[in-house]
Protein backbone atom coordinates (compact mmCIF):
# COMPACT_ATOMS: atom_id res chain seq x y z
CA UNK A 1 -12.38 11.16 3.37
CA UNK A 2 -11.72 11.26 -0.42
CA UNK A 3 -10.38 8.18 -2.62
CA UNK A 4 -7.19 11.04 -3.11
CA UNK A 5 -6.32 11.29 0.31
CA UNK A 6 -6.76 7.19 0.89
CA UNK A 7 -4.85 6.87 -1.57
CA UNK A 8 -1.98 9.61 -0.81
CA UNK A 9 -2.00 7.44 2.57
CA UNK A 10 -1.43 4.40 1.37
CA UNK A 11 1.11 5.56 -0.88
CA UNK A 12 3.22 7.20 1.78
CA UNK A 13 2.71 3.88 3.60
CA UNK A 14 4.15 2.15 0.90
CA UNK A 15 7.22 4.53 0.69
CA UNK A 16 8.00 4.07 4.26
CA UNK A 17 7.64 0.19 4.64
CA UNK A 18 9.92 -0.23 1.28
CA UNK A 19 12.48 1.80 3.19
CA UNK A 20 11.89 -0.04 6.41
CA UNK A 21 11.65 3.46 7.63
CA UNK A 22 8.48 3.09 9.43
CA UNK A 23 9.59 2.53 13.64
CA UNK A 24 7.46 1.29 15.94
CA UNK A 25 3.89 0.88 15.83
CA UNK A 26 3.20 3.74 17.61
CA UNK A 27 6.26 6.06 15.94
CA UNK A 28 4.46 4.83 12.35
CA UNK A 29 1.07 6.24 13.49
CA UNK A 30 2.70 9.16 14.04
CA UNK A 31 4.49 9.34 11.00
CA UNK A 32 1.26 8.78 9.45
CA UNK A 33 0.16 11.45 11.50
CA UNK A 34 -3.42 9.10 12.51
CA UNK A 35 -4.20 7.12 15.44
CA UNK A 36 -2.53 3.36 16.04
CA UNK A 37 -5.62 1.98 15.84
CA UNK A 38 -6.46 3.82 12.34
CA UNK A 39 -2.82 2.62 11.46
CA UNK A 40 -3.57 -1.11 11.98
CA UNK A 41 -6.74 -0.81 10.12
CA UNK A 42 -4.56 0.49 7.26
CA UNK A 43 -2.40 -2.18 6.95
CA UNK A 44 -4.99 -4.66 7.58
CA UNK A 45 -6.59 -3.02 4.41
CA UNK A 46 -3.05 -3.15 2.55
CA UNK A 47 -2.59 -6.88 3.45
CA UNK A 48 -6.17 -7.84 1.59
CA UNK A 49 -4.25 -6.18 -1.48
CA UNK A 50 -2.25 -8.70 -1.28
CA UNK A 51 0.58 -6.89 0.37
CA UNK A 52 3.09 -9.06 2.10
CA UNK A 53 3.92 -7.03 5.12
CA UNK A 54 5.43 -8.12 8.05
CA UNK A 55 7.16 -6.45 10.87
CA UNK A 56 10.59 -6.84 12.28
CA UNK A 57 10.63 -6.55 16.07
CA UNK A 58 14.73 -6.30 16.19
CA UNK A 59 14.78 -3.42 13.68
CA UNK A 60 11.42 -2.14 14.76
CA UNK A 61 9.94 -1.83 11.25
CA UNK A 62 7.65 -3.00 8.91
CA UNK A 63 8.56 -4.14 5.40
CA UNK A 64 7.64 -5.99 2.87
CA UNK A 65 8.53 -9.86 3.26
CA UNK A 66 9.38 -9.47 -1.03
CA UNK A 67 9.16 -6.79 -3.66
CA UNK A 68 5.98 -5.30 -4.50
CA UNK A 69 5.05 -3.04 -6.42
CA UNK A 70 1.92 -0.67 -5.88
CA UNK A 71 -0.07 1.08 -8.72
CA UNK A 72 -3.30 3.10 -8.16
CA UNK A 73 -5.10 4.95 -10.45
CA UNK A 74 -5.47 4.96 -14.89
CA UNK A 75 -3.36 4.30 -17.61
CA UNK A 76 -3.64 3.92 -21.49
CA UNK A 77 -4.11 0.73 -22.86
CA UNK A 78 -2.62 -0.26 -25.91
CA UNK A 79 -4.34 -1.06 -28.87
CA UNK A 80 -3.99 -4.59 -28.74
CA UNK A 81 -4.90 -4.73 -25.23
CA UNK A 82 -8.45 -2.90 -25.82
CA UNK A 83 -9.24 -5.18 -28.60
CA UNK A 84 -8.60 -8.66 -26.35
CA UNK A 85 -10.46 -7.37 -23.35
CA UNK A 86 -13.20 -6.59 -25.47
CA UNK A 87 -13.15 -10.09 -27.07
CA UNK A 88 -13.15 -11.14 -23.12
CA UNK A 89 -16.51 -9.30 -22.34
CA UNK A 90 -18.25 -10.61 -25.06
């Protein structure tokens, strides 16, 4: 599978646990349209990020146990930015 689709996963993953939208194990697999056992592997994966997910058995969701943010992929640096993480390298 391609870094594009992981991450297109994980991002709809995100959307749905900061909605508490996600169900059931079983209902978020399907959501996810991938096995349960994929699905757990997932947020295993998400959790060694750092992500604070828990799940709620009365509203029978996942969510996030505080706010998070998540940010793949490349951005710009600023000038002043470039020049300190090059003084860091060196």
């Amino acid at each position: 599978m391609s870094i594009l689709k992981y991450i297109h996963r994980f991002e709809r993953m995100h959307s749905l646990i900061r909605r508490k939208s996600t169900g059931s194990p079983e209902e978020f697999a399907q959501k996810m349209n991938i096995s349960r056992s994929a699905l757990m592997r997932h947020l295993s994966e998400i959790r060694k990020l750092n992500a604070p997910v828990a799940y709620d058995d009365f509203r029978q969701s996942y969510y996030y146990t505080r706010e998070v943010e998540m940010n793949f992929g490349f951005r710009k640096l600023e000038a002043s930015k470039m020049e300190k993480q090059a003084e860091e390298n060196f």
